[in-house]
C-alpha atoms as a PDB file:
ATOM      1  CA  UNK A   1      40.559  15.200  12.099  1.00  0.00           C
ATOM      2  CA  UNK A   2      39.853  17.195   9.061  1.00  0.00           C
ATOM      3  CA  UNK A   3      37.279  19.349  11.448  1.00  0.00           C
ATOM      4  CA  UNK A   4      40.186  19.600  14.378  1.00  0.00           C
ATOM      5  CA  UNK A   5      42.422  21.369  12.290  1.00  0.00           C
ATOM      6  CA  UNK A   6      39.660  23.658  10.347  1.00  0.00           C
ATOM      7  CA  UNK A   7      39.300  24.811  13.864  1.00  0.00           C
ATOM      8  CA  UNK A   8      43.169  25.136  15.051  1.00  0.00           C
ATOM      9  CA  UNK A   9      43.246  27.302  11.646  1.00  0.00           C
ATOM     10  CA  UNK A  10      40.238  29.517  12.545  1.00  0.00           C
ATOM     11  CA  UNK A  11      41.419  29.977  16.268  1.00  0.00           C
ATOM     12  CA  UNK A  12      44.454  31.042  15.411  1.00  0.00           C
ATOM     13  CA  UNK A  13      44.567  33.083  12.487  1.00  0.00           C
ATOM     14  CA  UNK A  14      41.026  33.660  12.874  1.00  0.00           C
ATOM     15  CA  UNK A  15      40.747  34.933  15.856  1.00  0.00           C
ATOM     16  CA  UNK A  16      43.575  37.336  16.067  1.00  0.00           C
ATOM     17  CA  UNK A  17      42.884  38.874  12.726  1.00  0.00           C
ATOM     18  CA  UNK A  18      39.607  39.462  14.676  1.00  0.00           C
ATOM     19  CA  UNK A  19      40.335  41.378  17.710  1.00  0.00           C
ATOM     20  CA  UNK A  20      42.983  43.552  15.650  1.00  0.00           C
ATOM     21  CA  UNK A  21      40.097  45.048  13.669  1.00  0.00           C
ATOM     22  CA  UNK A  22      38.275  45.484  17.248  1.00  0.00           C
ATOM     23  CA  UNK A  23      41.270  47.224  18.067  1.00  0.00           C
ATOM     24  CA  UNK A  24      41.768  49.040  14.811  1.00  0.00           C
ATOM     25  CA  UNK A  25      38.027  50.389  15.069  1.00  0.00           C
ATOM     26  CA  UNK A  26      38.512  51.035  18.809  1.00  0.00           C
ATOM     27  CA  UNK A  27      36.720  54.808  19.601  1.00  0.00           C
ATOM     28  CA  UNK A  28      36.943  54.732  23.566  1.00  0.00           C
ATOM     29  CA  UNK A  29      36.230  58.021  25.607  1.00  0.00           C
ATOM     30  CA  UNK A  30      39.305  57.963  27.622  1.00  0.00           C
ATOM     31  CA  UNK A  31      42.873  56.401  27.332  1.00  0.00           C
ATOM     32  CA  UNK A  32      42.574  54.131  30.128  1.00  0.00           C
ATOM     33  CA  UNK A  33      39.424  53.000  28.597  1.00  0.00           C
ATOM     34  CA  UNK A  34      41.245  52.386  25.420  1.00  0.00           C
ATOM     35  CA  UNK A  35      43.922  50.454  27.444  1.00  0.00           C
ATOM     36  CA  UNK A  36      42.044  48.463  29.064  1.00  0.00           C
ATOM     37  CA  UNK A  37      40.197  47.338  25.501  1.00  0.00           C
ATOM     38  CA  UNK A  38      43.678  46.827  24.495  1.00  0.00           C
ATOM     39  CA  UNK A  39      45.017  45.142  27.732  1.00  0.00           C
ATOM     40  CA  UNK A  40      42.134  41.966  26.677  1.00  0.00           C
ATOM     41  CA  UNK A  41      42.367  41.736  23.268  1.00  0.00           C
ATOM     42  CA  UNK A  42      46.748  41.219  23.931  1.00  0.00           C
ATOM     43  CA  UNK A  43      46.145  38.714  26.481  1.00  0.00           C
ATOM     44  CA  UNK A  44      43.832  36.761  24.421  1.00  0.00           C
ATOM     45  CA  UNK A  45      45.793  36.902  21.079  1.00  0.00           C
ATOM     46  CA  UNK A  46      49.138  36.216  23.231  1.00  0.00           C
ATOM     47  CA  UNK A  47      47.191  33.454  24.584  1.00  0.00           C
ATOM     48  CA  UNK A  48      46.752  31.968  20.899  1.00  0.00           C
ATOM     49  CA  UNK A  49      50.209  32.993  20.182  1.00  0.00           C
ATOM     50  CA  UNK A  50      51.490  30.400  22.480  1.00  0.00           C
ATOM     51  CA  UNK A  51      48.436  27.517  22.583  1.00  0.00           C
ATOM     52  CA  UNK A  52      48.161  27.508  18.733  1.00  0.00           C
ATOM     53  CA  UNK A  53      48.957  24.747  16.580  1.00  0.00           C
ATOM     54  CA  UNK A  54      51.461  26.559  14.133  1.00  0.00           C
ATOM     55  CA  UNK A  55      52.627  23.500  12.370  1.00  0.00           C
ATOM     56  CA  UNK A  56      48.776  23.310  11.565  1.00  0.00           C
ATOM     57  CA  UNK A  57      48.047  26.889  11.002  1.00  0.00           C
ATOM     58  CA  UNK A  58      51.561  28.253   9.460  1.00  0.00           C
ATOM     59  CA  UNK A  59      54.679  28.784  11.487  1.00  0.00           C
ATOM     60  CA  UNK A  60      55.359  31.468   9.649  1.00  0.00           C
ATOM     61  CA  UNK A  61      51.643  32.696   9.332  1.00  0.00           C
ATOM     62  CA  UNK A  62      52.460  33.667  13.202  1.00  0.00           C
ATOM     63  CA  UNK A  63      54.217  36.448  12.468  1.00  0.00           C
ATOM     64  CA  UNK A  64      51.917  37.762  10.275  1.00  0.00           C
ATOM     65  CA  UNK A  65      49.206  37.709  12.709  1.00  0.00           C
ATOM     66  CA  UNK A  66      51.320  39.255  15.432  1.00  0.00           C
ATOM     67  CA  UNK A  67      52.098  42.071  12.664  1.00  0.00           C
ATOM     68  CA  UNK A  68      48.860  43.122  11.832  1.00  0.00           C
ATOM     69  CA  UNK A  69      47.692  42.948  15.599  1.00  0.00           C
ATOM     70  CA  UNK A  70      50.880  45.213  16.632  1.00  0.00           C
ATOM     71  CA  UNK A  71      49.956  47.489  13.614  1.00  0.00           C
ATOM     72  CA  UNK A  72      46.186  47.832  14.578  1.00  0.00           C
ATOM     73  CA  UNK A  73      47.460  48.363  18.154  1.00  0.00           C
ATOM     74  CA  UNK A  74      50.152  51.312  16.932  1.00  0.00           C
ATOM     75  CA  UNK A  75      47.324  52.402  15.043  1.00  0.00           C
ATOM     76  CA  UNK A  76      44.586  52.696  17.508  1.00  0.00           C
ATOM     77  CA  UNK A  77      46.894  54.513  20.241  1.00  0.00           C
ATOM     78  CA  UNK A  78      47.233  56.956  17.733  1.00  0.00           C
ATOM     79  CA  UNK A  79      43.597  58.143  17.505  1.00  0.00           C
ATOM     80  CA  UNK A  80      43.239  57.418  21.400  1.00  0.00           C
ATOM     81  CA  UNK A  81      47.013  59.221  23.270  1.00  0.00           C
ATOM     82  CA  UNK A  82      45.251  63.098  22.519  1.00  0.00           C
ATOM     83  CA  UNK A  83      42.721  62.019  24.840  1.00  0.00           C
ATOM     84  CA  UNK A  84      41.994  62.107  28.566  1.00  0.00           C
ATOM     85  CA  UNK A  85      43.326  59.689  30.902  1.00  0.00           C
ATOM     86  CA  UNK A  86      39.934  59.308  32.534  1.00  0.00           C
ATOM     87  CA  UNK A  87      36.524  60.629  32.791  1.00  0.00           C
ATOM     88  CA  UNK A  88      35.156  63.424  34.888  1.00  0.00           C
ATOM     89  CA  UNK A  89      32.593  61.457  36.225  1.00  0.00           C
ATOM     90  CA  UNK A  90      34.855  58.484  36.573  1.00  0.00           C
ATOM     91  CA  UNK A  91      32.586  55.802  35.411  1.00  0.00           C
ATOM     92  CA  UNK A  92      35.182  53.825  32.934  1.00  0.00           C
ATOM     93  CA  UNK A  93      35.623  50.699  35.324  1.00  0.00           C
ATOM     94  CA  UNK A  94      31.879  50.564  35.835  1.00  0.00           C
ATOM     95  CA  UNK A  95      31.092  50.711  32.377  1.00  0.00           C
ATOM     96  CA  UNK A  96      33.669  48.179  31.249  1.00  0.00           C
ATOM     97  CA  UNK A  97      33.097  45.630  33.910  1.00  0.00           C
ATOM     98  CA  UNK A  98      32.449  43.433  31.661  1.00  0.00           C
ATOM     99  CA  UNK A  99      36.091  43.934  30.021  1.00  0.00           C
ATOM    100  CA  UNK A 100      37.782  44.093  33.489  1.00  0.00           C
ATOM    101  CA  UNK A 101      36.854  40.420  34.225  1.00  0.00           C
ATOM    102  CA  UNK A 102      37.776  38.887  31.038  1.00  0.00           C
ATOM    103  CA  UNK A 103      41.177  40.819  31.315  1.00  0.00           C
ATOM    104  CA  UNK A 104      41.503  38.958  35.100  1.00  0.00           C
ATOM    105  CA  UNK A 105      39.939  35.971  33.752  1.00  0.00           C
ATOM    106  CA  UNK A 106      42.517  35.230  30.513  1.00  0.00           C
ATOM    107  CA  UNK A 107      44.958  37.060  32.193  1.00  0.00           C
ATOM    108  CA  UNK A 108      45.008  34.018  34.697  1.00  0.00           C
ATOM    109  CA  UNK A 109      45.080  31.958  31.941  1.00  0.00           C
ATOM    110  CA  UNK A 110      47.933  33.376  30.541  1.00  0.00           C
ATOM    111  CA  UNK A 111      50.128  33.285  33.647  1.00  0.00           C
ATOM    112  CA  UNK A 112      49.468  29.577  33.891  1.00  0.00           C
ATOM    113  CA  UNK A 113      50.534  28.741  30.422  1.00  0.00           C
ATOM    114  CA  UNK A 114      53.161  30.815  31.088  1.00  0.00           C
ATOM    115  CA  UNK A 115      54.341  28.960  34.152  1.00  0.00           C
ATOM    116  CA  UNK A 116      54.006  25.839  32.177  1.00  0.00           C
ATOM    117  CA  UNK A 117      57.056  27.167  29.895  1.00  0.00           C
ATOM    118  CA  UNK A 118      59.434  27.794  32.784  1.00  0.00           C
ATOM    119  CA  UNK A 119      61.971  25.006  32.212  1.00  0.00           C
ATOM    120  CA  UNK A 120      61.982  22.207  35.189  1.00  0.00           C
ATOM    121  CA  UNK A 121      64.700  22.533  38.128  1.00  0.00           C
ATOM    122  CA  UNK A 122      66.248  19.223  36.860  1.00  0.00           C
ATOM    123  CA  UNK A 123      66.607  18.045  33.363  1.00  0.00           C
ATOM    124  CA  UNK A 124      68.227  15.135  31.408  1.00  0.00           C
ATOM    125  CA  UNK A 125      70.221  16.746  28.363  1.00  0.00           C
ATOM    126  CA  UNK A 126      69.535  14.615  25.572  1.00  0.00           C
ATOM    127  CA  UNK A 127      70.507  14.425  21.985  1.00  0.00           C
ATOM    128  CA  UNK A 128      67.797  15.464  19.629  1.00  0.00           C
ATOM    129  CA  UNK A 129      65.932  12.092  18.508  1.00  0.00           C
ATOM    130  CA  UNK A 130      65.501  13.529  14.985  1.00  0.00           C
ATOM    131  CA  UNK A 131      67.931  14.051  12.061  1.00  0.00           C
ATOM    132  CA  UNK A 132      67.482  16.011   8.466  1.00  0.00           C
ATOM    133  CA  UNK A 133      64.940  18.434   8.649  1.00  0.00           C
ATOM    134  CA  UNK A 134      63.262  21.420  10.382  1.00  0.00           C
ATOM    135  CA  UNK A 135      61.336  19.564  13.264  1.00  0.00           C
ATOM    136  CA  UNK A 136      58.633  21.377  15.379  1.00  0.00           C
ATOM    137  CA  UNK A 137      56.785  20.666  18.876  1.00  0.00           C
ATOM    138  CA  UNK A 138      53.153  19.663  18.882  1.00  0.00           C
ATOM    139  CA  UNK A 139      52.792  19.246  22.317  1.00  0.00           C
ATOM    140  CA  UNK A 140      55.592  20.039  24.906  1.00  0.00           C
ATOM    141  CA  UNK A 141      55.172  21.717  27.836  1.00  0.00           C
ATOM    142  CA  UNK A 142      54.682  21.377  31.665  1.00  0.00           C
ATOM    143  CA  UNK A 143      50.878  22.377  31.741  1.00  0.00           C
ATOM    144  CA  UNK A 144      47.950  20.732  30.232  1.00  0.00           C
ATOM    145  CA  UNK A 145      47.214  23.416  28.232  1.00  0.00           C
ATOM    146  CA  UNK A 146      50.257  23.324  26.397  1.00  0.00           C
ATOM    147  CA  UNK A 147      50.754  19.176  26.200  1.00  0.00           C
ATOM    148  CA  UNK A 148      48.418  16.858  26.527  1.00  0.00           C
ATOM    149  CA  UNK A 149      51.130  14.098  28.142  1.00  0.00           C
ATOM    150  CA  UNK A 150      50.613  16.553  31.685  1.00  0.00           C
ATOM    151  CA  UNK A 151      48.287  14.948  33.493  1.00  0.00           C
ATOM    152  CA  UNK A 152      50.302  11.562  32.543  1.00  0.00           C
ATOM    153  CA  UNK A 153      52.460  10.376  35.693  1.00  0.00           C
ATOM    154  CA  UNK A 154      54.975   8.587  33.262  1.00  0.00           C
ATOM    155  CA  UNK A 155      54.687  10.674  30.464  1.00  0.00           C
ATOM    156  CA  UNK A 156      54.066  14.056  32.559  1.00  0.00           C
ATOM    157  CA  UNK A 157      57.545  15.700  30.608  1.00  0.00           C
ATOM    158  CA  UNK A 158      56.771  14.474  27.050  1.00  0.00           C
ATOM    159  CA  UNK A 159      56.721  15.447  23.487  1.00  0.00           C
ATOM    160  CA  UNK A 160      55.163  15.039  20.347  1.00  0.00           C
ATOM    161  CA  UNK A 161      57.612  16.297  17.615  1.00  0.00           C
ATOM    162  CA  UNK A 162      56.532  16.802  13.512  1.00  0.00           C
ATOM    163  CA  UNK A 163      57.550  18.539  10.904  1.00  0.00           C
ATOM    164  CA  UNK A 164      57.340  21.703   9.181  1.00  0.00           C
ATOM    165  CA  UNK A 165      58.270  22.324   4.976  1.00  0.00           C
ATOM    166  CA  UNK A 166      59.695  25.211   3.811  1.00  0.00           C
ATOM    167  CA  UNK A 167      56.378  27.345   3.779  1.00  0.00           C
ATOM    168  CA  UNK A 168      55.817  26.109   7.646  1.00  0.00           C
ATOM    169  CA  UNK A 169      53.224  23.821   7.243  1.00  0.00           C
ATOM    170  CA  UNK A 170      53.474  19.828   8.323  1.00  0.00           C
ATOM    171  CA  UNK A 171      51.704  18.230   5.997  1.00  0.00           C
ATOM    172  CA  UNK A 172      50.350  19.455   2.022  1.00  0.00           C
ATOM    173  CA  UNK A 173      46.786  20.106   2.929  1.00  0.00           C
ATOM    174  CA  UNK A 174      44.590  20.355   6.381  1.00  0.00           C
ATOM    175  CA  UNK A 175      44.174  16.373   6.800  1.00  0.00           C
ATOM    176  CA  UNK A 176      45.545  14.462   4.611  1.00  0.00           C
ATOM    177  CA  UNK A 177      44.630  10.490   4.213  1.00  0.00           C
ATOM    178  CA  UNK A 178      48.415  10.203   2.797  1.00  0.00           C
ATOM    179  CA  UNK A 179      51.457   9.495   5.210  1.00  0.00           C
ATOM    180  CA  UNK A 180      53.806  10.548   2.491  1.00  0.00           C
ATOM    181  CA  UNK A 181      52.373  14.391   2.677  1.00  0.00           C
ATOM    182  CA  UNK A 182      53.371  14.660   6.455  1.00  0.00           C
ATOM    183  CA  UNK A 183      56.679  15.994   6.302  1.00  0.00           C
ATOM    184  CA  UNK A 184      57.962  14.181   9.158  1.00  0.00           C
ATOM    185  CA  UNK A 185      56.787  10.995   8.045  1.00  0.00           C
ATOM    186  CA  UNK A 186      60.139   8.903   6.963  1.00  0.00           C
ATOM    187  CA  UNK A 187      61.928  10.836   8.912  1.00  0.00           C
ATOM    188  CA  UNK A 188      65.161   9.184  10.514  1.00  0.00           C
ATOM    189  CA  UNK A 189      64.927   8.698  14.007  1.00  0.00           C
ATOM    190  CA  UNK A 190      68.587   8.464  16.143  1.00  0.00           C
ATOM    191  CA  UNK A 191      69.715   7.221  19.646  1.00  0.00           C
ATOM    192  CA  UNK A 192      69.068  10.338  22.498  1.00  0.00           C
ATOM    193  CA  UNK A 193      71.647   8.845  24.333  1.00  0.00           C
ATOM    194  CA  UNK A 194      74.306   6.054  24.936  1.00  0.00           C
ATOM    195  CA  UNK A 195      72.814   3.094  26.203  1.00  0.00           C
ATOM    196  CA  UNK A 196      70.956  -0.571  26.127  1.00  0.00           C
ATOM    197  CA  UNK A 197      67.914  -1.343  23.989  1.00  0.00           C
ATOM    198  CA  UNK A 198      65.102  -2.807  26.714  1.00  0.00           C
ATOM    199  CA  UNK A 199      62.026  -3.074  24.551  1.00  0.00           C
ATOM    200  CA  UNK A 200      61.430  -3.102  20.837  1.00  0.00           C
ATOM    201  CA  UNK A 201      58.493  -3.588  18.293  1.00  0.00           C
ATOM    202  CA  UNK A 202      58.630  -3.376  14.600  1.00  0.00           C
ATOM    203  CA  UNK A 203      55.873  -5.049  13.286  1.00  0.00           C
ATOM    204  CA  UNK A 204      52.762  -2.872  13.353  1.00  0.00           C
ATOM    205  CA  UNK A 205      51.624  -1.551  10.748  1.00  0.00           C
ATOM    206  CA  UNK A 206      51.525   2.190   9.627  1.00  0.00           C
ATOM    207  CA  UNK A 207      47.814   3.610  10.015  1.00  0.00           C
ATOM    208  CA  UNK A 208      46.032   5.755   7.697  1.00  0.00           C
ATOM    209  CA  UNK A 209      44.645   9.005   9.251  1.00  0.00           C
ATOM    210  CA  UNK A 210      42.903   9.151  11.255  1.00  0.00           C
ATOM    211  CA  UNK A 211      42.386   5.169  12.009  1.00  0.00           C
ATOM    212  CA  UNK A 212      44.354   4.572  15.512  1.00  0.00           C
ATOM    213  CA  UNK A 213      45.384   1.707  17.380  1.00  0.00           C
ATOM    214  CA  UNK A 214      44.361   1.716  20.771  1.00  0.00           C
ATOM    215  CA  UNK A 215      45.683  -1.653  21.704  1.00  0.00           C
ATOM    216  CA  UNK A 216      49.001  -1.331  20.371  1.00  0.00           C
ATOM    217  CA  UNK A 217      49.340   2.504  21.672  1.00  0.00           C
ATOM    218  CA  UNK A 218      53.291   2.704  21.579  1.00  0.00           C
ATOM    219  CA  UNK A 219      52.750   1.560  18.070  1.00  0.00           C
ATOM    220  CA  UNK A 220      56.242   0.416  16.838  1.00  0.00           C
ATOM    221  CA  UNK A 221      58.884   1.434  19.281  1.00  0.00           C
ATOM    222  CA  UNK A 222      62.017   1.250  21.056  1.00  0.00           C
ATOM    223  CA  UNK A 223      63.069   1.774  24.893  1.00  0.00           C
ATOM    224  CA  UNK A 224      66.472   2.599  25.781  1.00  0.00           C
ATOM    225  CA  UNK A 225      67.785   2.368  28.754  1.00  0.00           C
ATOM    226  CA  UNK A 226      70.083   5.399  29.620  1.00  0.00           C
ATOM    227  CA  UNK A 227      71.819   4.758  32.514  1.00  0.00           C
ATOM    228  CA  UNK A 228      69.304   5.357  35.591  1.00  0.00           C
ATOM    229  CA  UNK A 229      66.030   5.770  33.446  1.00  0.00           C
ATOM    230  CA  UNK A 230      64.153   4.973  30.226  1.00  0.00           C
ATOM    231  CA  UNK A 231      63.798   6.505  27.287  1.00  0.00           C
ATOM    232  CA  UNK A 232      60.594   5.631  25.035  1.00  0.00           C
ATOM    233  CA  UNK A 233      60.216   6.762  21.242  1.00  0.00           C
ATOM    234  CA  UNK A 234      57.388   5.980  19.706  1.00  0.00           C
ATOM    235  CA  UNK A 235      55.039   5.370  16.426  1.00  0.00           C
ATOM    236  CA  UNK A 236      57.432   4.125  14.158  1.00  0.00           C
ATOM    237  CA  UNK A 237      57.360   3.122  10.735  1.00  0.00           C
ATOM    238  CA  UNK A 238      56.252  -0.558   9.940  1.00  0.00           C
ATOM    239  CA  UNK A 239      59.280  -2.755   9.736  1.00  0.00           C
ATOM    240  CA  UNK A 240      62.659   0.592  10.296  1.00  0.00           C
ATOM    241  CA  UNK A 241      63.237  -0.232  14.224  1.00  0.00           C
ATOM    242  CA  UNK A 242      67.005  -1.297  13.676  1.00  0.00           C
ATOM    243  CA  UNK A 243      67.827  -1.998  17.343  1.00  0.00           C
ATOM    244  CA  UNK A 244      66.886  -5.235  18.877  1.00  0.00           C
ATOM    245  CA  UNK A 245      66.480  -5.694  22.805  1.00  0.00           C
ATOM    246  CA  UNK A 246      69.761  -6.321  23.910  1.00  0.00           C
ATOM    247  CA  UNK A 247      71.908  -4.051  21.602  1.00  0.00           C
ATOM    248  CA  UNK A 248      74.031  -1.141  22.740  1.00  0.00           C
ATOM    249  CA  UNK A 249      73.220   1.832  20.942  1.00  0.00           C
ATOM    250  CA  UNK A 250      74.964   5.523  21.352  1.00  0.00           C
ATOM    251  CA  UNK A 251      74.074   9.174  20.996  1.00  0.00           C
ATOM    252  CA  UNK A 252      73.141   9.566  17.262  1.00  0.00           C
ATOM    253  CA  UNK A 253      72.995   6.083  16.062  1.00  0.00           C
ATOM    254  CA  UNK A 254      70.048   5.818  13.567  1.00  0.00           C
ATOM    255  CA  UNK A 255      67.573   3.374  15.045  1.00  0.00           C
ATOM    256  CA  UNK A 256      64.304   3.679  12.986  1.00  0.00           C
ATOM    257  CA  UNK A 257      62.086   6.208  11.320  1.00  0.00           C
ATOM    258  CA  UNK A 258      59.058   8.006  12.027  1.00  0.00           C
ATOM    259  CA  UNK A 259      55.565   6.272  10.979  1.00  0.00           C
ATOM    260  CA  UNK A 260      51.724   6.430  11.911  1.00  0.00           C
ATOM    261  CA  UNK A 261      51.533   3.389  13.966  1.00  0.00           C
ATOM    262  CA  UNK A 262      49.929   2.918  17.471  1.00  0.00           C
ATOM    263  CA  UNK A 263      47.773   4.882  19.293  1.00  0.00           C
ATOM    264  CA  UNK A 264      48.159   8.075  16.992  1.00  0.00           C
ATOM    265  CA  UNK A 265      46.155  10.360  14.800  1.00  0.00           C
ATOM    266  CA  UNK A 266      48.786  11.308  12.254  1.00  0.00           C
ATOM    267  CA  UNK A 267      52.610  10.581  11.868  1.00  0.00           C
ATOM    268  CA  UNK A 268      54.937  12.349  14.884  1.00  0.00           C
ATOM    269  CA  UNK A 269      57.580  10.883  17.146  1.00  0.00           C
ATOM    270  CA  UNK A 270      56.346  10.742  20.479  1.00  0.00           C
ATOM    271  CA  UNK A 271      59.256  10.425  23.130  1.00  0.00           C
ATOM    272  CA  UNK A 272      59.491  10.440  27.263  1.00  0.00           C
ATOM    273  CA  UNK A 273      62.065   9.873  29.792  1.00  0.00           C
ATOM    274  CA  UNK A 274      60.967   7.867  33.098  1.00  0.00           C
ATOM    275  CA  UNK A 275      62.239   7.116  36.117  1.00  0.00           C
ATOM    276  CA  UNK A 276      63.004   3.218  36.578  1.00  0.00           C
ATOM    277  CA  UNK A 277      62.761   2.727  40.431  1.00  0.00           C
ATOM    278  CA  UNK A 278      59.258   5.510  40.976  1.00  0.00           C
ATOM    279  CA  UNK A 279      57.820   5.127  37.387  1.00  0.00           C
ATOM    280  CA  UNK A 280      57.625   8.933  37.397  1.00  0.00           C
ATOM    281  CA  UNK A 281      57.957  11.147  34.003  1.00  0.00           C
ATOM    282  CA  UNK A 282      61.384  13.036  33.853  1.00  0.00           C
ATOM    283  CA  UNK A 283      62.280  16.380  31.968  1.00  0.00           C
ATOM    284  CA  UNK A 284      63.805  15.954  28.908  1.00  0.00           C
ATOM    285  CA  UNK A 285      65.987  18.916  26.931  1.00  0.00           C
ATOM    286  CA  UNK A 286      67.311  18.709  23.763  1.00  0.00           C
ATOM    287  CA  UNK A 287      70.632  20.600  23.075  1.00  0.00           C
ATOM    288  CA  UNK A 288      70.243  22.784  26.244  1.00  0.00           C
ATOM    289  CA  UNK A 289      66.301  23.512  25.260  1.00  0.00           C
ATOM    290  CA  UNK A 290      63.544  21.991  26.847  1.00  0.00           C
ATOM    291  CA  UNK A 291      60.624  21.035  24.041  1.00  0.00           C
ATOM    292  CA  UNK A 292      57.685  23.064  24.259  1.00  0.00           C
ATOM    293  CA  UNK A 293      54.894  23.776  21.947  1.00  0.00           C
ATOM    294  CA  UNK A 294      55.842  25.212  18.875  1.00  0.00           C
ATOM    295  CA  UNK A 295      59.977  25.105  19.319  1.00  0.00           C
ATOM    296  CA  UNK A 296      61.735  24.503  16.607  1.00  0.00           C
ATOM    297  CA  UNK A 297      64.492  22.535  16.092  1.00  0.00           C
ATOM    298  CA  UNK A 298      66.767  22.198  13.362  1.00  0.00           C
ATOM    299  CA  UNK A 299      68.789  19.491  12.775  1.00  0.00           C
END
């Protein structure tokens, strides 16, 4: 795990401190050479911007980067506007090939992750399942790319939610082997909606990081029925599920607390809405917002 996030931390503040020095020393002929240069190096870094991890790497660290990449760009066009457009003998496409097909290539990328933001036709407003604290999304999303639940026919519209501390980070330190330096750890974990408790555990216990339970994967958890379809939350603390199968339970209600147990590499909430009758994932929001990587909610 330790290695994961050493490289969520070089990719994204790494990487875009990078190509804002290629841009900063940029010394192309022409300006449309110079835009094109400039063209890849923004799709890439906005491609970081929005895949990045910045719970891991900073949430605030992501402004930063964006500044100094903006600056190096302001910078750069500078040096480059007195210039020609193109050159006489026309050879800029030829001799940035190269360029031109990494600019289609991420470019691509980009629109898809972009798609995968666009909020679904149909969603199930839902109270936030989290109360007291600045909580972030670690995976959200309706692309692979941006959550890892995707591919998942029941869990195609779910979300892994942490925690960020005041500096932006969710947890003291890159991996830490102690569930009390997550921030979201402890956390208290409410109702999403009015409804009927279907399925409870609460006797798992709480894993160290990065140990996982494969065979328990929902961990401790609850499933509430809310009127039509299910709604799972998962990896809860060892012995905080207050609902038992049977109970009513509304909007709010505290029902547990967030823990490390299950089927998960550090401590998060991981919740989904399904259909009853197809089995089939359905879109969650949260206060009118649907969760994708890196929103923030504040509760």
């Amino acid at each position: 795990m330790f290695f994961v996030v050493l490289v969520m931390l070089l990719m994204c503040i790494g990487l875009p401190l990078a190509f804002a020095w290629r841009v900063f020393r940029l010394d192309e002929p022409t300006l449309s050479a110079w835009l094109l240069s400039v063209a890849n190096a923004a799709v890439i870094v906005a491609l970081v911007l929005l895949l990045g991890r910045w719970d891991m790497a900073g949430y605030y660290a992501r402004l930063l980067v964006l500044a100094v990449f903006l600056s190096a760009v302001v910078w750069s066009l500078g040096k480059h506007l007195p210039r020609a457009w193109k050159s006489r003998k026309n050879l800029t496409v030829q001799r940035h090939g190269t360029m031109l097909a990494s600019l289609v290539l991420f470019g691509s990328a980009l629109a898809y992750v972009v798609y995968g933001t666009i909020p679904p036709s149909e969603t199930r407003d839902l109270t936030f399942p989290l109360r007291d604290g600045r909580f972030m999304v670690g995976q959200g999303g309706g692309v692979g790319l941006l959550n890892r639940h995707a591919g998942h026919r029941e869990q195609r519209h779910a979300a892994d939610i942490g925690a960020i501390g005041p500096l932006g980070y969710r947890a003291a330190g890159l991996a830490p082997a102690s569930l009390e330096s997550y921030e979201v750890f402890g956390a208290a974990v409410v109702s999403p909606c009015d409804g009927v408790v279907v399925g409870s555990r609460n006797d798992l216990p709480d894993l160290i990081p990065p140990e996982t339970d494969r065979q328990n994967a929902r961990g401790n958890h609850l499933i509430i029925d809310c009127g039509g379809f299910n709604v799972e939350l998962a990896h809860l603390q060892h012995g905080s599920v207050s609902a038992q199968v049977g109970a009513s339970v509304s909007a709010g209600d505290d029902i547990g607390k967030v823990g490390n147990s299950g089927n998960t590499t550090e401590p998060h909430l991981h919740i989904h809405a399904v259909d009853r009758a197809s089995r089939t994932g359905i879109a969650m929001s949260f206060d009118g917002r649907i969760p994708l990587r890196n929103r923030l909610y504040v509760n």
